[in-house]
Protein backbone atom coordinates (compact mmCIF):
# COMPACT_ATOMS: atom_id res chain seq x y z
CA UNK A 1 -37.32 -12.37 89.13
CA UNK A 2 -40.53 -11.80 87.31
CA UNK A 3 -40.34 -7.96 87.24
CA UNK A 4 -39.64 -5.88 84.04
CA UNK A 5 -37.63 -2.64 83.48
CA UNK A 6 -40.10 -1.00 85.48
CA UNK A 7 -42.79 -0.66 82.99
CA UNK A 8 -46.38 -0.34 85.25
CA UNK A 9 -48.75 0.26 82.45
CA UNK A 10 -49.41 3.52 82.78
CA UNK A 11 -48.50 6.42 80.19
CA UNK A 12 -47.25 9.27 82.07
CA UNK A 13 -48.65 12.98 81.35
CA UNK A 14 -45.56 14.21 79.06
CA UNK A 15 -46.29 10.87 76.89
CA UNK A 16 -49.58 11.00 76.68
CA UNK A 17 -49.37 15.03 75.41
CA UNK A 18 -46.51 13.37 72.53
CA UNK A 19 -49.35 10.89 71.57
CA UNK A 20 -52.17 13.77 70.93
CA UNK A 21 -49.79 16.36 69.54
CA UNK A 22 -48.63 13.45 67.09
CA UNK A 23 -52.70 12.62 65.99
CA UNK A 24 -53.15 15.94 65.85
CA UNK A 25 -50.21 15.93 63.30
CA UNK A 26 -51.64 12.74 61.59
CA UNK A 27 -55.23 13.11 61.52
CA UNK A 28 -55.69 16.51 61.46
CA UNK A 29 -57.10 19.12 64.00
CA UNK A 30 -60.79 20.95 63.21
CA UNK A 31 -61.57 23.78 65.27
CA UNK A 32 -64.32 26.35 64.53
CA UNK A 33 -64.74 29.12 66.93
CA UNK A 34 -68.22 29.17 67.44
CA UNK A 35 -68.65 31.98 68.92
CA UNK A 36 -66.06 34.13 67.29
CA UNK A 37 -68.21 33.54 63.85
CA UNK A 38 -71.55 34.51 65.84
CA UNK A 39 -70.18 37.65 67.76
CA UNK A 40 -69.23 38.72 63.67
CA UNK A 41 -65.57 38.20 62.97
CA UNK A 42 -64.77 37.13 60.02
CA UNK A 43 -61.68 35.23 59.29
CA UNK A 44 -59.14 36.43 56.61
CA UNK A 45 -58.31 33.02 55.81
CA UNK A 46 -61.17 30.71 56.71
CA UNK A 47 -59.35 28.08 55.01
CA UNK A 48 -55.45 26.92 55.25
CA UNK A 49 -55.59 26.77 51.33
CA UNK A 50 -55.85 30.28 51.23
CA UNK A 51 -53.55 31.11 53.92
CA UNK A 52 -51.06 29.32 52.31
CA UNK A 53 -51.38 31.21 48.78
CA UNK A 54 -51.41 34.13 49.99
CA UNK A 55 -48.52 33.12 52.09
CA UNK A 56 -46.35 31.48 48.86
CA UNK A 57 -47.65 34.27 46.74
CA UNK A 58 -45.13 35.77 44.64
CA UNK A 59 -45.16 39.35 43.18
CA UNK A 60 -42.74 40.25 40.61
């Protein structure tokens, strides 16, 4: 008596990867590549707005 469903406390690993892919999801994820930009790449879409047009773009 006294002891529940086994529940210690303690998120295991797989959980705790489902909580940051989900806030990742939800709040967003920022990355810059620092040192991509300073070795001289440029980006072809340096913003997902413009990915996305030119992805939805229609030609006709």
């Amino acid at each position: 008596m006294g002891e529940r469903g086994g529940s210690s406390g303690h998120v295991s690993g797989s959980s705790r990867a489902g909580q940051d892919r989900a806030s990742i999801l939800v709040e967003g994820q920022r990355v810059v590549q620092k040192r991509t930009i300073e070795a001289g790449y440029t980006f072809r879409y340096p913003t997902i707005d413009g990915a996305m047009d030119d992805l939805v773009e229609i030609t006709i």
